[in-house]
Protein backbone atom coordinates (compact mmCIF):
# COMPACT_ATOMS: atom_id res chain seq x y z
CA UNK A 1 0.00 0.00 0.00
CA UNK A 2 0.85 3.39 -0.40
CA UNK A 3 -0.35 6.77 0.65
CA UNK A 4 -1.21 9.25 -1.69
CA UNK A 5 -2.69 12.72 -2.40
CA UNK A 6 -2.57 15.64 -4.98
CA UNK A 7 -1.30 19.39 -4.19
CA UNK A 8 -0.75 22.79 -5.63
CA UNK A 9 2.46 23.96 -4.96
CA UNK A 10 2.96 27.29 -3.05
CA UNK A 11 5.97 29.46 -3.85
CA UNK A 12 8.82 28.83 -1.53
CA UNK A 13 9.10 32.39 -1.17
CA UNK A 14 5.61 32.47 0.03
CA UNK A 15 5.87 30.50 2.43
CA UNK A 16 9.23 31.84 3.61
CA UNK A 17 7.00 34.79 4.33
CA UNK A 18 4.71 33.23 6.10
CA UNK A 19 6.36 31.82 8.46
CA UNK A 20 8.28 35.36 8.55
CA UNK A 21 5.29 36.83 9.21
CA UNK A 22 4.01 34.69 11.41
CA UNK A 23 7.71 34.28 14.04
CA UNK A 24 6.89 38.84 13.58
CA UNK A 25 3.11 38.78 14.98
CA UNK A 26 3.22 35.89 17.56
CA UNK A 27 4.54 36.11 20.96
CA UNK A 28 6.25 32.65 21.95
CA UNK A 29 6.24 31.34 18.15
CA UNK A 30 8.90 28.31 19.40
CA UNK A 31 6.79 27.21 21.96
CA UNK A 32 4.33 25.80 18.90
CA UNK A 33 5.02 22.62 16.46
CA UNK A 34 4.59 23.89 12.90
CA UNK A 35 4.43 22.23 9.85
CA UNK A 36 8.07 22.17 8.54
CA UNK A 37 7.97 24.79 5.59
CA UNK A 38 8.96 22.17 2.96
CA UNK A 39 5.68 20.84 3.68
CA UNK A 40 3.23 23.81 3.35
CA UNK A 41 1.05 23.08 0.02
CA UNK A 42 -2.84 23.47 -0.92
CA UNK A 43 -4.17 19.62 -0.83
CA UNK A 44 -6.25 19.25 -4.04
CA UNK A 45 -6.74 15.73 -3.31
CA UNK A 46 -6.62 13.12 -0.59
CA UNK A 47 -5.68 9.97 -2.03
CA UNK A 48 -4.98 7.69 0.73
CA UNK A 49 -3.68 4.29 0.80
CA UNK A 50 -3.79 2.21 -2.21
CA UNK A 51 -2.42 -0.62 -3.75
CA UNK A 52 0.93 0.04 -5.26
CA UNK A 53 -0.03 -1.49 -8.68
CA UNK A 54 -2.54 1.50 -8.86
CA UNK A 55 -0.45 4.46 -8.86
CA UNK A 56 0.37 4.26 -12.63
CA UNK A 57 -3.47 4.56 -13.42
CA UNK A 58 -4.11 7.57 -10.79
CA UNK A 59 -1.00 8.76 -13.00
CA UNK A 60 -2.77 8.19 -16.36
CA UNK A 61 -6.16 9.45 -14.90
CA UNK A 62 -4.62 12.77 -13.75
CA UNK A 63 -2.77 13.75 -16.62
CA UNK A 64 -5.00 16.16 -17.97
CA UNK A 65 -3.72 18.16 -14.82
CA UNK A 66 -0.98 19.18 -17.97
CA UNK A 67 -3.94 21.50 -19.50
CA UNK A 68 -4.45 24.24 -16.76
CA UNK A 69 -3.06 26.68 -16.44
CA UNK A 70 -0.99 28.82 -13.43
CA UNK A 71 -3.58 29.93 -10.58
CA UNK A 72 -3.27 33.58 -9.22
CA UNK A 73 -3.32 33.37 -5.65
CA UNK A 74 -3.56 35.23 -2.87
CA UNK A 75 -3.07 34.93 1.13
CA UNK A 76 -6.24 35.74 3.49
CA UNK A 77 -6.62 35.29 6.69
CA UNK A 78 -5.67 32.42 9.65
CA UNK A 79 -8.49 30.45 10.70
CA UNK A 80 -8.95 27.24 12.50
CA UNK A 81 -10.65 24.00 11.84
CA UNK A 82 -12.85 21.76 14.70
CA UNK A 83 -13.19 18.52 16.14
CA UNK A 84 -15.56 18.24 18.64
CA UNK A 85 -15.91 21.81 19.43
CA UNK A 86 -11.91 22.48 19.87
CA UNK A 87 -9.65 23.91 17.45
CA UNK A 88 -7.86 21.12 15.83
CA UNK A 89 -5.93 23.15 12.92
CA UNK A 90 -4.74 26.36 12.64
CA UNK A 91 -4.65 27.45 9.03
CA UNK A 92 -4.33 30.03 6.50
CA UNK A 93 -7.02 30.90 3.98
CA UNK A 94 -6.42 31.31 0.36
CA UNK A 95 -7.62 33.39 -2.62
CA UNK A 96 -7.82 31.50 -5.40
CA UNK A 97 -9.29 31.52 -8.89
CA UNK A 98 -12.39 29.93 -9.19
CA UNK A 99 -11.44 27.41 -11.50
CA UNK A 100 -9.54 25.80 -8.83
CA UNK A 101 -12.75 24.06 -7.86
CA UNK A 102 -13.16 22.77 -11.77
CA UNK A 103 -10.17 20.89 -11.29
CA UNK A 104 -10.42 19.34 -7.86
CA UNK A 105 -14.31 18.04 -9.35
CA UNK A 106 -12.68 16.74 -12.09
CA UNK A 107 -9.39 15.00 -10.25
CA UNK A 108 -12.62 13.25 -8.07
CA UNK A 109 -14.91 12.24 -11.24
CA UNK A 110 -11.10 10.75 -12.74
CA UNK A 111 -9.97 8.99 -9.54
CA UNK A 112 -13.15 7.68 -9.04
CA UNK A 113 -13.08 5.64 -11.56
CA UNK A 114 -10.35 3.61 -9.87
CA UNK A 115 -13.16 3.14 -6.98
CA UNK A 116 -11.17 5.99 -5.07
CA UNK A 117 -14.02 7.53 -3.17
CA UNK A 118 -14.81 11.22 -3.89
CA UNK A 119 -14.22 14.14 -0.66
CA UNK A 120 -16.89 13.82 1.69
CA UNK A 121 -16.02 17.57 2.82
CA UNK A 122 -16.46 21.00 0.70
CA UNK A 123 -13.29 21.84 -0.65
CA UNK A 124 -11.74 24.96 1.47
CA UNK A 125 -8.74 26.54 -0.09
CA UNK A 126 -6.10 26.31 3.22
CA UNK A 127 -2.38 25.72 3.92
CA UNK A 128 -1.82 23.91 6.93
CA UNK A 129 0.29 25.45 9.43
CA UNK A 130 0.08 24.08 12.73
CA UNK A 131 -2.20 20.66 14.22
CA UNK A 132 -3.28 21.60 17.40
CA UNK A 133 -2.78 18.66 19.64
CA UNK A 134 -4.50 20.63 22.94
CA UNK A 135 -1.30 21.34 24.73
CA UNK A 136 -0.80 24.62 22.83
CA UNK A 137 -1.59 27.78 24.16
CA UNK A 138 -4.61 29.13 21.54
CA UNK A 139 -5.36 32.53 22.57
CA UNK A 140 -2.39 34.41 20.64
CA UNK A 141 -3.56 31.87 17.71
CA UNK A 142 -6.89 33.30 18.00
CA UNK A 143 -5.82 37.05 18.09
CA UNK A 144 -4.12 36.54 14.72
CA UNK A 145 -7.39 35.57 13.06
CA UNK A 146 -7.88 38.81 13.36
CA UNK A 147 -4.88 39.91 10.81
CA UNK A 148 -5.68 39.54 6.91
CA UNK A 149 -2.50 39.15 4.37
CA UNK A 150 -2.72 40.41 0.95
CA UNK A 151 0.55 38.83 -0.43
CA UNK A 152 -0.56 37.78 -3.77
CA UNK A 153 1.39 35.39 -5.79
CA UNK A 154 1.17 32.50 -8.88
CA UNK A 155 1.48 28.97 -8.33
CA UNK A 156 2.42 27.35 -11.12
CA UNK A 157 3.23 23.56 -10.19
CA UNK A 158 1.01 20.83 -9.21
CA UNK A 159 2.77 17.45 -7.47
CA UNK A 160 1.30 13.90 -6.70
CA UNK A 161 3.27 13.10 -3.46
CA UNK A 162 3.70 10.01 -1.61
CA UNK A 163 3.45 10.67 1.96
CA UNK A 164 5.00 7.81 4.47
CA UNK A 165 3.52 8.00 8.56
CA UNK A 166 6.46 7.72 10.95
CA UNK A 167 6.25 8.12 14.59
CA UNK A 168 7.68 11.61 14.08
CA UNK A 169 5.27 12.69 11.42
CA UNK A 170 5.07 12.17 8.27
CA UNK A 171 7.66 12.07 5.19
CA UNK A 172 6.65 13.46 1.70
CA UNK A 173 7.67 12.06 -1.58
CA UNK A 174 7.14 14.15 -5.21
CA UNK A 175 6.28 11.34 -7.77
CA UNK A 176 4.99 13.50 -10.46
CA UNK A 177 5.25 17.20 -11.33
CA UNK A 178 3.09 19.32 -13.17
CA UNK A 179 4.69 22.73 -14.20
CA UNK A 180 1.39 24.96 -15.54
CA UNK A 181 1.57 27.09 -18.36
């Protein structure tokens, strides 16, 4: 088996600032675990574990990712998700074109094919920063979802990464890049 899923890429310089930003505007910024910047992508897809002899069709059945072209992007504001009423993730929401949505319906309707079941959630344009575990201290999370970013930028690469759990967290892979036009 192998784990799976399908991301746009954001600008390393992007999230450089980010996390520039973010060390500027947060008292204590050490005392959190974030997502190691080499990690930070929009998830277009969740994959999930499948059998190995699989990949090359999800390869074949997401090729037409060749024909878009680069999205204009933009940084919002932090936000977190739930689970059972306490903040689980703390994120940060992005502008995106709307034909970001086109795609992600369309990378379902292809992978389902392969009996790949479709996202039960709305997609939600979001990088991951930080998974709240319920140590952390949230209140100077929750003042900065207050602040809204206007960096604006083009991503221009989409990747289908392998991603291996380890007791540590987990380990990305790039098996396939897309470079848009």
């Amino acid at each position: 088996m192998t784990r799976l899923f399908i991301a746009l890429k954001i600008p390393l310089h992007i999230r450089k600032e980010i996390v520039n930003f973010t060390k500027e505007v947060l008292p204590g910024y050490d005392k959190y675990k974030w997502e190691q910047i080499d990690k930070v992508h929009l998830t277009l897809k969740f994959i999930g574990d499948i059998k190995e002899e699989l990949v090359n069709e999800v390869i074949k059945k997401i090729s037409f990712i060749n024909e878009y072209k680069k999205f204009k992007c933009g940084l919002d504001k932090f936000d977190f998700f739930y689970r059972s009423g306490k903040p689980s993730i703390f994120f940060l929401k992005l502008q995106i074109e709307e034909r970001i949505n086109e795609l992600v319906i369309r990378i379902n309707n292809e992978l389902e094919t392969l009996s790949i079941p479709r996202e039960k959630k709305e997609f939600h344009a979001h990088l991951t920063l930080l998974r709240i575990k319920g140590n952390e201290e949230i209140d100077p999370l929750k003042k900065m979802t207050e602040i809204e970013l206007k960096n604006k930028f083009t991503a221009d690469e989409i990747a289908l990464y392998q991603s291996r759990l380890l007791a540590h967290g987990s380990i990305y892979k790039e098996l396939l890049n897309y470079k848009l036009n």
